[in-house]
Protein backbone atom coordinates (compact mmCIF):
# COMPACT_ATOMS: atom_id res chain seq x y z
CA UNK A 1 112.74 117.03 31.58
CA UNK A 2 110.79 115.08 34.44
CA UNK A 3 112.76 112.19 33.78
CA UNK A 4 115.98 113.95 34.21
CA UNK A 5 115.73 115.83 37.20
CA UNK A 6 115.04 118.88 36.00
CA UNK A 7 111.73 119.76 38.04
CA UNK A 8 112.38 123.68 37.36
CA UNK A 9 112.93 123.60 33.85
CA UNK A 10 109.40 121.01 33.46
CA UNK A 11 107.71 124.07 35.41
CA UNK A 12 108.99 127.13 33.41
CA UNK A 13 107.75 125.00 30.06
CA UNK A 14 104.15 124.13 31.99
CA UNK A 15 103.75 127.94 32.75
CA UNK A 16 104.97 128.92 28.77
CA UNK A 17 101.92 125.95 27.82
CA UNK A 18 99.49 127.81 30.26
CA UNK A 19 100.20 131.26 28.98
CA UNK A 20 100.05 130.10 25.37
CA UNK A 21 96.83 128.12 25.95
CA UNK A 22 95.11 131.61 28.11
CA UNK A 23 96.23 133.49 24.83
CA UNK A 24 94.17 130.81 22.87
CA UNK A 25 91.48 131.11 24.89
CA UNK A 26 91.22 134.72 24.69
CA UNK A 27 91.93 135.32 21.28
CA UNK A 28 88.81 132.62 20.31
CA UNK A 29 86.58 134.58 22.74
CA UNK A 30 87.60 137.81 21.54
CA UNK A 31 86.62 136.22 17.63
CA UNK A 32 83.59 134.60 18.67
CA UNK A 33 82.26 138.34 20.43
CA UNK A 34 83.24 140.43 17.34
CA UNK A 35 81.27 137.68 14.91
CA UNK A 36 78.62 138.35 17.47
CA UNK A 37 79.04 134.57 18.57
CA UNK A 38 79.49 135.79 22.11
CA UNK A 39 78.55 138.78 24.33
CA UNK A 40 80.22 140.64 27.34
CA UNK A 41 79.06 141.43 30.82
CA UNK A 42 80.62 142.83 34.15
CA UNK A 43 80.10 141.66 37.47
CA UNK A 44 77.20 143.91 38.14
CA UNK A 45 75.29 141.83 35.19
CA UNK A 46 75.44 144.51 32.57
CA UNK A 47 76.35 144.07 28.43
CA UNK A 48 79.74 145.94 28.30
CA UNK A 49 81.43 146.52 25.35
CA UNK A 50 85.17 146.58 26.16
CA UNK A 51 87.27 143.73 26.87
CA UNK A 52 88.53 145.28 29.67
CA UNK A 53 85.83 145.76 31.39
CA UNK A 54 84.48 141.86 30.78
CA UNK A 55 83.88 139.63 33.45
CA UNK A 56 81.83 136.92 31.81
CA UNK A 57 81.33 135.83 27.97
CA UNK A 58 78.16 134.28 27.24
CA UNK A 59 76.98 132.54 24.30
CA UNK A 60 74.77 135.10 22.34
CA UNK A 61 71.79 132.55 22.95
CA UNK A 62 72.13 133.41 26.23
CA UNK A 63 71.76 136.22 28.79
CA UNK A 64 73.10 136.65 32.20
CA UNK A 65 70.76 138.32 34.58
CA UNK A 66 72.31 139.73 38.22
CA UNK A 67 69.83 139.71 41.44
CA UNK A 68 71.18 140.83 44.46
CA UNK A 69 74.19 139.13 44.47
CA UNK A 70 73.29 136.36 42.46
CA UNK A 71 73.78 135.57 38.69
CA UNK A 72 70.90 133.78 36.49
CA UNK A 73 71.94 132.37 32.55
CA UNK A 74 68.55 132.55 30.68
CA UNK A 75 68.05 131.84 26.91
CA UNK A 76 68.26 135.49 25.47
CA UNK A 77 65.14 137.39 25.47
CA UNK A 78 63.39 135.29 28.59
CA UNK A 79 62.37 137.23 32.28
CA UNK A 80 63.64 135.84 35.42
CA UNK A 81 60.62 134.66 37.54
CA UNK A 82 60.21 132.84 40.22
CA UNK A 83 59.52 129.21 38.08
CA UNK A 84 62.66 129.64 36.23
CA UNK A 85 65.11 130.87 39.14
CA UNK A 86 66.49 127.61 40.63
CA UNK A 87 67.04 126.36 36.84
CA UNK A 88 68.76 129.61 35.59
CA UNK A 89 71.09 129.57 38.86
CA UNK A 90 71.84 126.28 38.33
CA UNK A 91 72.85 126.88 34.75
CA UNK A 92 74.96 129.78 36.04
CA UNK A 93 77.12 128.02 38.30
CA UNK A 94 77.60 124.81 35.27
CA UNK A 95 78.87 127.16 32.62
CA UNK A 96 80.25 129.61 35.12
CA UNK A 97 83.61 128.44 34.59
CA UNK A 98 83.43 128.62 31.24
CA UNK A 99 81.73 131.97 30.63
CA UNK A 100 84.31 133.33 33.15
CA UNK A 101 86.73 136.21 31.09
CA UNK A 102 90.54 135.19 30.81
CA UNK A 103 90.94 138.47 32.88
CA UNK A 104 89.06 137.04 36.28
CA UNK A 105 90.80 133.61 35.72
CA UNK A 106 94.17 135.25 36.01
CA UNK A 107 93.36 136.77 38.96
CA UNK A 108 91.94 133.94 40.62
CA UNK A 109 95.15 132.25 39.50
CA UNK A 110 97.08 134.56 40.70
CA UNK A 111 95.47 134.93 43.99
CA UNK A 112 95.77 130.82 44.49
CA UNK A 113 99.82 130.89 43.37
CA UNK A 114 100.61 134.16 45.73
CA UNK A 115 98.85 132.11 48.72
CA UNK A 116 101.24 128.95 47.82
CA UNK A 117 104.34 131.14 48.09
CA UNK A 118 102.97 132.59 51.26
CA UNK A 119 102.43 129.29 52.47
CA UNK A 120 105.64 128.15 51.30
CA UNK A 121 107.65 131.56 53.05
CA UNK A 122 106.01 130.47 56.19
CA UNK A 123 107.29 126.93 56.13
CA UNK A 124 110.79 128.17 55.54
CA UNK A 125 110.74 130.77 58.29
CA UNK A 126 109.53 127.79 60.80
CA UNK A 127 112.93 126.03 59.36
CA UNK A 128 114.87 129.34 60.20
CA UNK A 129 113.69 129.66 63.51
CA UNK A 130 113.93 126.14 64.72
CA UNK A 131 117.53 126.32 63.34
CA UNK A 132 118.04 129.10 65.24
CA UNK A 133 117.05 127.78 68.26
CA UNK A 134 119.18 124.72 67.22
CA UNK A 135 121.72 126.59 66.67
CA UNK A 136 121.54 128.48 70.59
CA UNK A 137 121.15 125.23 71.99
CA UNK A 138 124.26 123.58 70.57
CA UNK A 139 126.47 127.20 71.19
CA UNK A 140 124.84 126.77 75.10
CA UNK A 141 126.00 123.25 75.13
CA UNK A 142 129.81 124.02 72.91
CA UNK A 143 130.38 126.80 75.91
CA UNK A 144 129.32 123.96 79.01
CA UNK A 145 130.93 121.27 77.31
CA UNK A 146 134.21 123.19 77.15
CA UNK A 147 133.96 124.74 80.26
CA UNK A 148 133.41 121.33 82.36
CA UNK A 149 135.76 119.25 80.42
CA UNK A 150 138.57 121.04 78.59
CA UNK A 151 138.38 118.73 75.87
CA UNK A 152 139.50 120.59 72.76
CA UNK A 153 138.11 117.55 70.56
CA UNK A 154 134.14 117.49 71.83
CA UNK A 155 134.60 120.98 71.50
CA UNK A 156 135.45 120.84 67.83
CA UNK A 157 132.86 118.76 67.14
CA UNK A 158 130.51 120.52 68.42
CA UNK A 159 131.78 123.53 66.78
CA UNK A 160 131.25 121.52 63.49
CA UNK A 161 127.76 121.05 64.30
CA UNK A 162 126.99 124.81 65.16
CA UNK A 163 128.97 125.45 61.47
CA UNK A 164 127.18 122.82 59.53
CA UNK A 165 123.68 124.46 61.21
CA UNK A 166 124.97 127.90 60.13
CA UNK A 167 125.85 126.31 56.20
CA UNK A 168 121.93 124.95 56.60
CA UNK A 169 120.24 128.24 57.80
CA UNK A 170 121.70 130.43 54.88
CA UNK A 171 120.77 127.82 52.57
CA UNK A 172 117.53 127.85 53.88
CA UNK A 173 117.62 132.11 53.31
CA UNK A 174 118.52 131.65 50.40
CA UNK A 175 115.91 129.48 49.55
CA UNK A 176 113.19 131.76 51.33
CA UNK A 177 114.59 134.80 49.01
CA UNK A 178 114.30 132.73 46.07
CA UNK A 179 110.57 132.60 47.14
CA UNK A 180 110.25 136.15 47.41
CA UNK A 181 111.38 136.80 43.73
């Protein structure tokens, strides 16, 4: 699809892939915690129960301790002291990503694709306005142009440009709506 041109067709099969591989994901987590493989816990560090209510699933091996605001991974049945902290944060943040729930890494998707579209909506009001402005300028210059010489033809070509601007700003709204959707 790539190789043809066809950049939005390449994307809508990329995001069908993703979907299918998050569905994977949680279908082997959701296997793995009702063999008892795995086990559930929310953000405040507590064994939950519910899917819904999962923020991170950890190897049943394991336990995830919460401090403050920080989270520990200990083998299952240790204490958090103070000669095993550093370790069991340190194991935390290397299997974070992994222990994270399907439910928190959509988010954080999400979150990261709704500030690229915000970014990208920006960009293409910048384009709008400096047409704009393009657009004033060349309708200031049409008017003096016409004014001081009475030449029909440098006023039609000017006229041109002011069209051809117009053709490029509601292409450009169009493309910002597209955005939006």
């Amino acid at each position: 699809m790539i190789e043809d041109g066809d950049n939005t067709g390449a994307r809508t099969k990329l995001q069908e892939l993703n979907a299918k591989n998050l569905q994977i994901g949680t279908l082997k987590d959701m296997l793995a915690v009702t063999k008892g493989e795995k086990h559930m816990y929310n953000q405040q560090g507590e064994r939950v129960s519910s899917f819904t209510e999962a923020d991170f699933i950890v190897p049943s091996d394991k336990q995830l301790v919460k401090e403050g605001n920080e989270f520990y991974l200990l083998d299952q049945g240790k204490s958090l002291n103070d000669s095993n902290r550093d370790t069991a944060k340190q194991d935390f943040l290397r299997a974070q990503s992994e222990m994270t729930s399907v439910k928190n890494l959509i988010d954080s998707n999400r979150t990261i694709e709704t500030s690229e579209v915000d970014k990208k909506i920006a960009n293409i009001a910048q384009k709008i306005e400096h047409l704009q402005q393009q657009k004033s300028f060349a309708e200031k210059n049409t008017m003096g142009t016409i004014s001081d010489t009475h030449d029909s033809d440098k006023g039609l070509d000017l006229s041109s440009l002011a069209s051809q601007q117009d053709k490029t700003q509601t292409e450009t709204q169009d493309d910002l709506a597209t955005y939006k959707h």
